[in-house]
Protein backbone atom coordinates (compact mmCIF):
# COMPACT_ATOMS: atom_id res chain seq x y z
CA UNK A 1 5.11 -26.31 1.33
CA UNK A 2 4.58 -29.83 1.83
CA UNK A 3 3.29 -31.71 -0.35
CA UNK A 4 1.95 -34.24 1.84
CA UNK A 5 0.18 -31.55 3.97
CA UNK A 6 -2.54 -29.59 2.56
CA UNK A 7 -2.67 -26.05 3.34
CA UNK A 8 -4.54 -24.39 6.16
CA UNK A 9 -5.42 -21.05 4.88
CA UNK A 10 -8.82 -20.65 4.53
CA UNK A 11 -9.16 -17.36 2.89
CA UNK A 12 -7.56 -16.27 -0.42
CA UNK A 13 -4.21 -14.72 -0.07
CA UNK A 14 -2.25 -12.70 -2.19
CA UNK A 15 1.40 -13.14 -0.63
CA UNK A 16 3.58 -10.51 -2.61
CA UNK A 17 7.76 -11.50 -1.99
CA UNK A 18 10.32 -8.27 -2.05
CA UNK A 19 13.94 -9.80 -2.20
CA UNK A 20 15.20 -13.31 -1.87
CA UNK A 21 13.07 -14.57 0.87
CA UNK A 22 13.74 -18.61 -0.14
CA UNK A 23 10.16 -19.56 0.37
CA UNK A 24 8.84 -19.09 -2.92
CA UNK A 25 8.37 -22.66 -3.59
CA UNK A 26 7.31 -23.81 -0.60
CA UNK A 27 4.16 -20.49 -0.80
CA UNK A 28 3.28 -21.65 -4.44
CA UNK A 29 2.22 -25.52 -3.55
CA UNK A 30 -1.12 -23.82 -1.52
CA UNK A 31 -3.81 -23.51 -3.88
CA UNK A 32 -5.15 -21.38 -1.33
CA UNK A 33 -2.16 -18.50 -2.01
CA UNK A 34 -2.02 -16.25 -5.01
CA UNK A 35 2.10 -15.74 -4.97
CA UNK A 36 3.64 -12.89 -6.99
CA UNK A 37 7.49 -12.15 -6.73
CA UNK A 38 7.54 -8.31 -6.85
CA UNK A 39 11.27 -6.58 -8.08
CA UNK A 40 10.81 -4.16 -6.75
CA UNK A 41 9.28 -2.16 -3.54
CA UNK A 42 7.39 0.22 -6.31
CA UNK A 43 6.24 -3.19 -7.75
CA UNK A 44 5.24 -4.07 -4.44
CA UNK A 45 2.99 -1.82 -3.83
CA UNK A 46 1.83 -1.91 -7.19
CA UNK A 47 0.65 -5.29 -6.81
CA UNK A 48 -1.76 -4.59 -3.41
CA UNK A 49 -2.87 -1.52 -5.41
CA UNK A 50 -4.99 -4.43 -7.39
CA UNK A 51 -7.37 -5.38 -4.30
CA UNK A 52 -9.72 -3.43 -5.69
CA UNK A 53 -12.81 -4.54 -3.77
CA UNK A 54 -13.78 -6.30 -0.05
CA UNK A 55 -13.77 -9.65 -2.19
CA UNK A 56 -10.40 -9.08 -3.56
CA UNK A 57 -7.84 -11.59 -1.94
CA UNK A 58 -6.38 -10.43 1.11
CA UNK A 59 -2.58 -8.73 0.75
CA UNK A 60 0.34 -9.90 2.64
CA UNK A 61 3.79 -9.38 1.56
CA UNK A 62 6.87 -10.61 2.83
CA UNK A 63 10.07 -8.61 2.86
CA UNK A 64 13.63 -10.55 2.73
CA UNK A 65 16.37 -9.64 4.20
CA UNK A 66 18.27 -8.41 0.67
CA UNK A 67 15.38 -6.54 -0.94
CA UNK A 68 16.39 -2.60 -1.65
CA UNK A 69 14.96 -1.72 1.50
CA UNK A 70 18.53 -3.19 3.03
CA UNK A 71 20.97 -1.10 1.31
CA UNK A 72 23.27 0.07 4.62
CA UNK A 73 22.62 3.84 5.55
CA UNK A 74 25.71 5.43 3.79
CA UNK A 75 24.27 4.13 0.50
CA UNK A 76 21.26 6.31 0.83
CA UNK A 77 20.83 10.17 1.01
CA UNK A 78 18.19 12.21 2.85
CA UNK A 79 16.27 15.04 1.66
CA UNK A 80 18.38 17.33 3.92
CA UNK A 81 21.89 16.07 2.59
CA UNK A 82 22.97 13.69 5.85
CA UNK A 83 22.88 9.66 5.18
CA UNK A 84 19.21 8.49 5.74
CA UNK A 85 18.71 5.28 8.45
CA UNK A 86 17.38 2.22 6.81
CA UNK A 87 14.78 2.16 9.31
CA UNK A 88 13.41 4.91 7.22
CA UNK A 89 13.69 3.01 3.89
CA UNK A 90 11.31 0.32 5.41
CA UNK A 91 8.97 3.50 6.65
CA UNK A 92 8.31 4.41 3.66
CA UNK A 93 8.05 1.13 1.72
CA UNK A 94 5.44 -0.11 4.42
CA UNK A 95 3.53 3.37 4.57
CA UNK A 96 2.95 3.61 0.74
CA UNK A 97 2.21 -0.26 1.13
CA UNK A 98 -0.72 0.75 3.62
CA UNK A 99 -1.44 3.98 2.09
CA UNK A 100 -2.64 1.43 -0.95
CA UNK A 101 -4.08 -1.12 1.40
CA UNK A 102 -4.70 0.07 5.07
CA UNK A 103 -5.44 -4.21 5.75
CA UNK A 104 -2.09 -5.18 3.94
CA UNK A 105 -0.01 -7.43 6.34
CA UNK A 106 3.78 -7.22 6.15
CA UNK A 107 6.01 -9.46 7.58
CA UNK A 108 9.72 -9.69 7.80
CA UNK A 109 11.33 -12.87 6.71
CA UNK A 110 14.95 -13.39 8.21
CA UNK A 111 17.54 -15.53 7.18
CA UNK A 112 17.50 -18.72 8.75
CA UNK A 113 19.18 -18.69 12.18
CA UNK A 114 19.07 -15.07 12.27
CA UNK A 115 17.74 -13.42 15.84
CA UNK A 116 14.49 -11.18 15.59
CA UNK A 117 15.06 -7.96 15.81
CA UNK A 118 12.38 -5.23 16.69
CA UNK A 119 10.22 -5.51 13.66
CA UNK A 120 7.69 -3.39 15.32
CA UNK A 121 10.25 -0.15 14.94
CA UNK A 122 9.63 -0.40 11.69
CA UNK A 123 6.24 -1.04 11.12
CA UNK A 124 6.14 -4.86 10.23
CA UNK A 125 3.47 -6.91 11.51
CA UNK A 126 5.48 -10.22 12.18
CA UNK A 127 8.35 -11.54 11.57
CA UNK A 128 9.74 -15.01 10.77
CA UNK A 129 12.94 -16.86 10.25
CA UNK A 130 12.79 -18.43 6.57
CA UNK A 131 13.97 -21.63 8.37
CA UNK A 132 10.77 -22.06 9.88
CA UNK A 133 8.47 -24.77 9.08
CA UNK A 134 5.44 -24.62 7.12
CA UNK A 135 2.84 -24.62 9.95
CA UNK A 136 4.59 -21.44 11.52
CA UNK A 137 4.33 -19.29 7.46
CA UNK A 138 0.68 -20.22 7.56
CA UNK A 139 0.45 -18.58 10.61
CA UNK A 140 2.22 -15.59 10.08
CA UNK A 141 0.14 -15.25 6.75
CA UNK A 142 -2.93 -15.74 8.79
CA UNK A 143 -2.28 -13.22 11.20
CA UNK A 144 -1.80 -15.62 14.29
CA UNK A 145 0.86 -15.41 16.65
CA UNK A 146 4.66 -15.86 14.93
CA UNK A 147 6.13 -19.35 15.83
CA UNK A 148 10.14 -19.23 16.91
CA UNK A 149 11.38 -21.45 14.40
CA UNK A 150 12.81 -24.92 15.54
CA UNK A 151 16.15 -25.53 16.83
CA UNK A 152 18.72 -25.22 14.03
CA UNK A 153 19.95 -29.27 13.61
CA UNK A 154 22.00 -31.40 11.24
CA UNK A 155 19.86 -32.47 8.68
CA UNK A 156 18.89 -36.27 8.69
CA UNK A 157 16.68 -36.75 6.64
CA UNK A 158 17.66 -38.11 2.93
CA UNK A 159 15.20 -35.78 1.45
CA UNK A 160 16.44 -32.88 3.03
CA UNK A 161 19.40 -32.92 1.43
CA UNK A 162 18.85 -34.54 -1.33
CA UNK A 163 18.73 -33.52 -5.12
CA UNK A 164 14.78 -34.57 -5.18
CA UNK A 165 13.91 -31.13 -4.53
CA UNK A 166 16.21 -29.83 -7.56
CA UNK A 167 14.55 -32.48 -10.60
CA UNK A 168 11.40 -30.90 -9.24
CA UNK A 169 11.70 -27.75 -9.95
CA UNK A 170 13.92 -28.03 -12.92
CA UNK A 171 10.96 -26.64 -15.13
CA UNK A 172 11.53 -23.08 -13.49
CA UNK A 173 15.00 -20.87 -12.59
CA UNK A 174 14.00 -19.39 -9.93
CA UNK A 175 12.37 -22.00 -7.79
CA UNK A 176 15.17 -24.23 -9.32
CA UNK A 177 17.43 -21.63 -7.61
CA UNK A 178 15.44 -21.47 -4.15
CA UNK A 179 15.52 -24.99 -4.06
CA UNK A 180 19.28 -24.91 -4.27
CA UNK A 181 20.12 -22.57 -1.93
CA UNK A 182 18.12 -24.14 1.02
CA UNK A 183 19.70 -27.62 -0.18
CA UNK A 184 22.95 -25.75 0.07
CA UNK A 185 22.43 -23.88 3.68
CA UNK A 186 21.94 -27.67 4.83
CA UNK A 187 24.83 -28.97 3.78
CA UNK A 188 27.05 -26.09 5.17
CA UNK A 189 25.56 -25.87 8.04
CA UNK A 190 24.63 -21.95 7.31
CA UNK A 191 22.53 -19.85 5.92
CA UNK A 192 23.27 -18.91 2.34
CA UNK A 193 22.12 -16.51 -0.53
CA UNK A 194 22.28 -16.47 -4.12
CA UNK A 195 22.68 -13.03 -5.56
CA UNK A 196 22.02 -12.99 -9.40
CA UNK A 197 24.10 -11.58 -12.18
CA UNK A 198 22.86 -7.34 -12.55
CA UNK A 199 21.67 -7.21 -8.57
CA UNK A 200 23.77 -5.16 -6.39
CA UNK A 201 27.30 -6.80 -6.00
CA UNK A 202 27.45 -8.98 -2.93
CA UNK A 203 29.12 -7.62 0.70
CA UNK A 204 31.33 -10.55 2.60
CA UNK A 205 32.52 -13.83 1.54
CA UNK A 206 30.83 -14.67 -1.61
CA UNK A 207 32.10 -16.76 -4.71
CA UNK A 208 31.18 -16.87 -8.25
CA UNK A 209 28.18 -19.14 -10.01
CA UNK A 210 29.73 -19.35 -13.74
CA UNK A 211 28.50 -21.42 -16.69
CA UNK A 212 31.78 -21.28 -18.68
CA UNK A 213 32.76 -17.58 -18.66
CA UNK A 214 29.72 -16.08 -18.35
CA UNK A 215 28.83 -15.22 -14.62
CA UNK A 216 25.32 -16.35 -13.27
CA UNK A 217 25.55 -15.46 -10.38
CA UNK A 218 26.98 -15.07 -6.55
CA UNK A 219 26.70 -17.42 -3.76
CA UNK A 220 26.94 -15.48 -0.20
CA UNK A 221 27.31 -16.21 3.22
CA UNK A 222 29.44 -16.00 6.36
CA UNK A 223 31.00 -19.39 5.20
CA UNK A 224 34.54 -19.73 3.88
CA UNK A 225 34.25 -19.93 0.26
CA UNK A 226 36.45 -22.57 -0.63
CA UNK A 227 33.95 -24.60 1.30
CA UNK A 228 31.59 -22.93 -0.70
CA UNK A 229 32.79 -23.17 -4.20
CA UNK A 230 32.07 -26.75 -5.05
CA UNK A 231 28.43 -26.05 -4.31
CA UNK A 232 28.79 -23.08 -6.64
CA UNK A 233 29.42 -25.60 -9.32
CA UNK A 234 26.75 -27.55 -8.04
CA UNK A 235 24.31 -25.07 -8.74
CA UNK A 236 25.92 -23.72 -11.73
CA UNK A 237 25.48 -27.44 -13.36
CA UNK A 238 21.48 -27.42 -12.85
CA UNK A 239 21.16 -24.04 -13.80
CA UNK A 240 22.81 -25.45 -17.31
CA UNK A 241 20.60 -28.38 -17.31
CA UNK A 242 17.55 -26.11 -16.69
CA UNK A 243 18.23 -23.57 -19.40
CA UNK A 244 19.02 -27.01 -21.64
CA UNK A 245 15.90 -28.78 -20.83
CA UNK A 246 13.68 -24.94 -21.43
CA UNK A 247 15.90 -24.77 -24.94
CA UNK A 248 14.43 -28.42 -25.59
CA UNK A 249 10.40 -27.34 -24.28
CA UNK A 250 10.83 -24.45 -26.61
CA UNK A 251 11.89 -25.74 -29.69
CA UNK A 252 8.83 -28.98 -28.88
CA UNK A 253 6.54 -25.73 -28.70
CA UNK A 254 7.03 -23.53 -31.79
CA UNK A 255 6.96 -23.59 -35.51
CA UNK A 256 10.46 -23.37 -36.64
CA UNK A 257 9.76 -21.06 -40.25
CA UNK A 258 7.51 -18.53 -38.12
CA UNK A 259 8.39 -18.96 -34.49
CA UNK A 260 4.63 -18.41 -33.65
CA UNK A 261 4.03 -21.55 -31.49
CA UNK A 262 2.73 -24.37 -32.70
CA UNK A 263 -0.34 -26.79 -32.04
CA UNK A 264 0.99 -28.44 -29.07
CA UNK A 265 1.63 -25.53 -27.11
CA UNK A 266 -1.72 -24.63 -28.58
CA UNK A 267 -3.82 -27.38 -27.20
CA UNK A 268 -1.86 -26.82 -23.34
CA UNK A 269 -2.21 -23.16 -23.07
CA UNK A 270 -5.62 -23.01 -24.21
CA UNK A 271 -6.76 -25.70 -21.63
CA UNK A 272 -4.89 -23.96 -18.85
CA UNK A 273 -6.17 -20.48 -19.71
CA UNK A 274 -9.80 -21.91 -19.57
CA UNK A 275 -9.43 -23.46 -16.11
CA UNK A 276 -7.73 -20.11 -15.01
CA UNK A 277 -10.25 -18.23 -16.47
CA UNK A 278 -13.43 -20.74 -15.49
CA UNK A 279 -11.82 -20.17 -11.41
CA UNK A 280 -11.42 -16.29 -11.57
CA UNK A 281 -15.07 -15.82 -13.21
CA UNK A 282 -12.81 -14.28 -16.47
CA UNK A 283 -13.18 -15.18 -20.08
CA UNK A 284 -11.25 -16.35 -23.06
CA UNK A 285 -11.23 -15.66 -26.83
CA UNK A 286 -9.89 -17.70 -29.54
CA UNK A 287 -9.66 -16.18 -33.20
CA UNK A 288 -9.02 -18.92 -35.99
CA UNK A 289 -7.91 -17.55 -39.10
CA UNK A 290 -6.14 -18.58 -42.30
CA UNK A 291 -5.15 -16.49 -45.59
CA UNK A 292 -7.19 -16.83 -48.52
CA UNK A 293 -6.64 -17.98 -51.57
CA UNK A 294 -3.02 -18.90 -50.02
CA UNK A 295 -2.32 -21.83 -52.57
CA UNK A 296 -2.46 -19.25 -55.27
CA UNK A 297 0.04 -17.32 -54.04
CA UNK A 298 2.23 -20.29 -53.30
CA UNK A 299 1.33 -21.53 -56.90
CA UNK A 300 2.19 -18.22 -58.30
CA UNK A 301 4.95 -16.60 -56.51
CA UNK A 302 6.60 -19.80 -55.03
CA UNK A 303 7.04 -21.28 -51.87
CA UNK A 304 9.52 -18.12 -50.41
CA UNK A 305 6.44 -15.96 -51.13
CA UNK A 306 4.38 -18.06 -49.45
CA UNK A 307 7.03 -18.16 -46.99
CA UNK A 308 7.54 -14.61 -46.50
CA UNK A 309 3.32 -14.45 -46.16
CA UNK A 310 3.18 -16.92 -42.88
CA UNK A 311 5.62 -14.90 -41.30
CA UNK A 312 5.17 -11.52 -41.90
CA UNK A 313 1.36 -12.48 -40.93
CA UNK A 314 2.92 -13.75 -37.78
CA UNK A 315 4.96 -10.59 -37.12
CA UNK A 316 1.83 -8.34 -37.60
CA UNK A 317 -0.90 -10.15 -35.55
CA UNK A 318 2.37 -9.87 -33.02
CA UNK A 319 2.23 -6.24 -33.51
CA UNK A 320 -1.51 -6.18 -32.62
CA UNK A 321 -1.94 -8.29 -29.64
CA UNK A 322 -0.97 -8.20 -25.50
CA UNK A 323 2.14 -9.44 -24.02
CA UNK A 324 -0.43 -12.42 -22.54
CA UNK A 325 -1.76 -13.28 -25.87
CA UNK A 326 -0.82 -16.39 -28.04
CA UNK A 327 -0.43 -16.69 -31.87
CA UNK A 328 -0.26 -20.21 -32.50
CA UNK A 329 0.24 -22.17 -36.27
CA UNK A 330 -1.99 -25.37 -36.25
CA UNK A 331 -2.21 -25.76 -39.82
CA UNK A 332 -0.01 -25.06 -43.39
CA UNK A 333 -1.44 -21.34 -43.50
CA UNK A 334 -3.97 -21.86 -40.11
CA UNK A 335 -3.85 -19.58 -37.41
CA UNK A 336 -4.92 -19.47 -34.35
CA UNK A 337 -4.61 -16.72 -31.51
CA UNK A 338 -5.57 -17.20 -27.70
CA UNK A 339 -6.59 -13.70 -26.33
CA UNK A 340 -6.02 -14.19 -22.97
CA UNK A 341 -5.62 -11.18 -19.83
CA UNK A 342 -4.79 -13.41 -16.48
CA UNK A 343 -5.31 -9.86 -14.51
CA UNK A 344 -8.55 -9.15 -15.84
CA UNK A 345 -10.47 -6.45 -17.67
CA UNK A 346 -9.47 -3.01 -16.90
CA UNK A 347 -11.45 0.01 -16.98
CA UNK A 348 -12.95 1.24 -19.94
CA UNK A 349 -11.73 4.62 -19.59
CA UNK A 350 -8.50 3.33 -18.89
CA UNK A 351 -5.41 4.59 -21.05
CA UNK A 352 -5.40 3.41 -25.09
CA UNK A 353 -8.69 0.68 -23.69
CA UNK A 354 -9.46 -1.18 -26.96
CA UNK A 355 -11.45 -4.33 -27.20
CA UNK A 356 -10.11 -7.76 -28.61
CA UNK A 357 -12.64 -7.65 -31.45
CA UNK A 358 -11.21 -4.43 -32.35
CA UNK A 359 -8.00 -5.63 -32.29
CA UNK A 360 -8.98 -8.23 -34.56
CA UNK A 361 -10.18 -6.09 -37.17
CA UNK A 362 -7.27 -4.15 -36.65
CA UNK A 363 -4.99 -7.21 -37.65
CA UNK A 364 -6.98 -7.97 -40.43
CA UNK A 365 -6.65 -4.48 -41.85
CA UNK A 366 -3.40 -4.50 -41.28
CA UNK A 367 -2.89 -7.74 -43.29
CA UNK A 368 -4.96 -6.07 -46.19
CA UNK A 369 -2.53 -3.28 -46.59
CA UNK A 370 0.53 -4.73 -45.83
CA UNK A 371 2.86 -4.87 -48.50
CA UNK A 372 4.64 -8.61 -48.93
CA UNK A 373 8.00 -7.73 -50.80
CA UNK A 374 8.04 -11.22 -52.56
CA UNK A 375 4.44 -10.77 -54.04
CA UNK A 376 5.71 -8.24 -56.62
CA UNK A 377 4.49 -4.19 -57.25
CA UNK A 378 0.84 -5.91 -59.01
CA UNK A 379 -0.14 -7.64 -56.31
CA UNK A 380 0.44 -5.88 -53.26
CA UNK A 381 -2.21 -4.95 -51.04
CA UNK A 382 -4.43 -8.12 -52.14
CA UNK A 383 -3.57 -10.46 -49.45
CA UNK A 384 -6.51 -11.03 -47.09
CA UNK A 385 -7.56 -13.40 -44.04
CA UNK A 386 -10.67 -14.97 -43.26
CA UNK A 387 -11.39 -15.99 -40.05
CA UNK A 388 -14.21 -16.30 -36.72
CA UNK A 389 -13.90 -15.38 -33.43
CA UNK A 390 -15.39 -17.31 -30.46
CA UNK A 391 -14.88 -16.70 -26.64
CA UNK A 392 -15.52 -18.81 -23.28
CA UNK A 393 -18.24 -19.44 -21.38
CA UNK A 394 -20.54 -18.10 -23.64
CA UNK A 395 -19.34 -19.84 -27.13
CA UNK A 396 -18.28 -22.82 -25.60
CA UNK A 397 -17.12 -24.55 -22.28
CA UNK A 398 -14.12 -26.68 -23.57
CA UNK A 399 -11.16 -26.19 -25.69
CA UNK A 400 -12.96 -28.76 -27.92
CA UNK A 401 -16.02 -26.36 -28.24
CA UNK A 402 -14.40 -22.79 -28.61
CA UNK A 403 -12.46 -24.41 -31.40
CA UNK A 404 -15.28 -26.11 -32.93
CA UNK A 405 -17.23 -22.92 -33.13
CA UNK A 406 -14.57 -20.81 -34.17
CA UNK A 407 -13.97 -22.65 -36.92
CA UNK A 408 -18.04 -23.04 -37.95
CA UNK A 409 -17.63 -19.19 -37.59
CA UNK A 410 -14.42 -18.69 -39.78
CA UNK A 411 -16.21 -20.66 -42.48
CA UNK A 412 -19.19 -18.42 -42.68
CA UNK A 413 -16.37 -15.78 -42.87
CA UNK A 414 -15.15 -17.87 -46.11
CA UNK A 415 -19.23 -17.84 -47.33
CA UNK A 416 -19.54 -14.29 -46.85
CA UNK A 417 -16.86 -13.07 -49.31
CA UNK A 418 -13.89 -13.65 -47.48
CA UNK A 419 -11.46 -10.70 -46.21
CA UNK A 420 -14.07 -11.22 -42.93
CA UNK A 421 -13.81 -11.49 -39.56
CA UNK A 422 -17.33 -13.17 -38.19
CA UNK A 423 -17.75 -12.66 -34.34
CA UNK A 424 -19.78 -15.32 -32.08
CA UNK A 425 -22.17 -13.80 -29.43
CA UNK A 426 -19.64 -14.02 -26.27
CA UNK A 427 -16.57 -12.74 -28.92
CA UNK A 428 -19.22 -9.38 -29.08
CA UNK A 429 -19.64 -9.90 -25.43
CA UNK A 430 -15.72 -10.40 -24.46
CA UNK A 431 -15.76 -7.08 -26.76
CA UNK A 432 -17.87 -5.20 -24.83
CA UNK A 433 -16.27 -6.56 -21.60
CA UNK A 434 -12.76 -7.34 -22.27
CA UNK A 435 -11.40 -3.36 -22.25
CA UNK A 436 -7.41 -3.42 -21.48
């Protein structure tokens, strides 16, 4: 959307996109939107199955015009052995979408230029050319009257054809991509659509997107593609730049001996999990750790011991933790992990539902018993950690506090005998609460 123009949806929306509808980027500048990009129809419907309660934000999902849904009829088979109508396809989709949802809102988006066709055959609410301007989405998302999209003109505006839009969304492929291929339509005069490497091949004129000779992708469109190939290049050059400049961000963001990431990505994520969690009423847990006695064991067995230790400690709090979780090195043999669940608690009787102070323990047990090659047949099965455990809002309201008391936590852990794990009252609390 613009970023001049502040949204105009008032209510929370949860806009879910099925295929390339090329206003992703546009949908993610409205604080007011919660945007997901769903793979898949199943996803799809996945996604509204979380609007759990009245207060839940409101479901709309746009459908592009190359999602599965659009595979021509001969590609599909009926139950009764004849080739099934695509008309049916979208039945389905937009039946198990409602069967989920009966308030969901789904709205065709068609490529830009494209004439309307009778939407309400199968089942959509709206529909709306992805040309259209920003004004005319936020009514289609609020359930107000579609707006016919403006006449179809030569760009004249610098910025609309510009490479502005491209450095700023370098820091992400896909809007990168989306940003591209709108840039692109202008200049052709047509609408165009990029087809990645794996999705289905691409019907009509189309040419290849190549780094090298690896294939990234398809451009497609009813334009001849020699007119089209230098813009494949086009793109193909700040796709390179953007997987050079997320090689660079990566290697500024981890520890090189353990590959856990490091303090700066640390202090970032932390902050930004807080002020996700402080808007969505959800909590965060931080668990500071180190290994005791750790310069003994470098003293003793050497620095590849000690080596070996930080990352096979790495590789088993890995082992322990949620794909959203962080394990983070701020220190010579300092750990710290960021338990963090940006969907929320599940149920507790939900399937293997274990707490984050169990899986604490569980990580330091496992560190108890693991067996270190390097440390010799005497000493393994000594190693232990010491460490506290403290978790937002009740511990502390800043990343400066939840550290602070962590770490007051992990030294009582140190006091206590060591091989300890001491909890704060909201870690107990995010326990008892934080069931995945």
């Amino acid at each position: 959307m613009d970023g001049k123009q502040e949204s105009q949806v008032s209510e929370p929306m949860r806009v879910i996109l099925v295929g390339e509808t090329g206003v992703d980027a546009r949908l993610r500048r409205s604080d007011a939107m919660e945007v997901v990009r769903a793979k898949s129809p199943l996803e799809a419907i996945g996604h509204v199955s979380r609007r759990t309660t009245a207060a839940s934000p409101r479901c709309v999902v746009l459908v592009g015009p190359d999602s599965d849904l659009d595979e021509p009829p001969t590609l599909r088979i009926a139950d009764g052995g004849g080739a099934d109508s695509r008309s049916s396809n979208l039945s389905r989709f937009i039946a198990g979408l409602r069967t989920v949802d009966s308030n969901v809102r789904v709205v065709r988006v068609r490529d830009a230029g494209a004439a309307a066709t009778g939407h309400s055959e199968t089942g959509f609410d709206a529909s709306i050319s992805s040309g259209a301007d920003t004004a005319a989405f936020e009514q289609v998302i609020r359930g107000e009257a579609p707006v016919a999209p403006p006449p179809r003109t030569a760009p004249t505006v610098a910025s609309e054809v510009g490479d502005e839009s491209m450095l700023e969304h370098l820091h992400r492929a896909s809007e990168l991509i989306d940003a591209g291929v709108r840039l692109i339509s202008a200049r052709v005069g047509a609408p165009v659509r990029y087809l990645a490497a794996g999705e289905a091949p691409p019907m009509g004129p189309s040419v290849r997107v190549t780094s090298g000779e690896h294939l990234l992708g398809h451009l497609c469109g009813s334009v001849d593609p020699a007119k089209l190939s230098p813009h494949a290049r086009w793109l193909a050059g700040w796709l390179q730049l953007q997987r050079s400049q997320s090689r660079l961000r990566h290697v500024a963001m981890t520890d090189p001996l353990t590959g856990a990431w490091n303090r700066r990505y640390f202090d970032r994520f932390l902050k930004v999990a807080m002020e996700n969690a402080r808007a969505h009423r959800r909590h965060v847990t931080v668990l500071l750790f180190d290994i005791d006695d750790f310069k003994r064991y470098n003293d003793e067995f050497g620095h590849d011991a000690g080596d070996e230790i930080l990352v096979e400690t790495v590789k088993l709090m890995r082992s322990v933790i949620r794909p959203s979780d962080r394990v983070c090195r701020i220190g010579g043999d300092e750990f710290a992990v960021i338990f963090h669940d940006p969907e929320g608690p599940r149920t507790e009787g939900s399937s293997n539902a274990v707490s984050v102070v169990e899986l604490a323990n569980r990580f330091r047990r496992q560190v108890h018993e693991h067996k270190f090659p390097k440390l010799g047949t005497h000493a393994r099965g000594t190693l232990t950690i010491s460490g506290g455990m403290a978790s937002f809002p009740w511990d502390g309201a800043t990343p400066a506090e939840l550290l602070t008391r962590a770490d007051m936590l992990a030294r009582d852990s140190k006091r206590a005998g060591k091989n300890v794990i001491t909890f704060g009252a909201g870690a107990h609390k995010a326990g008892a609460d934080g069931l995945h």
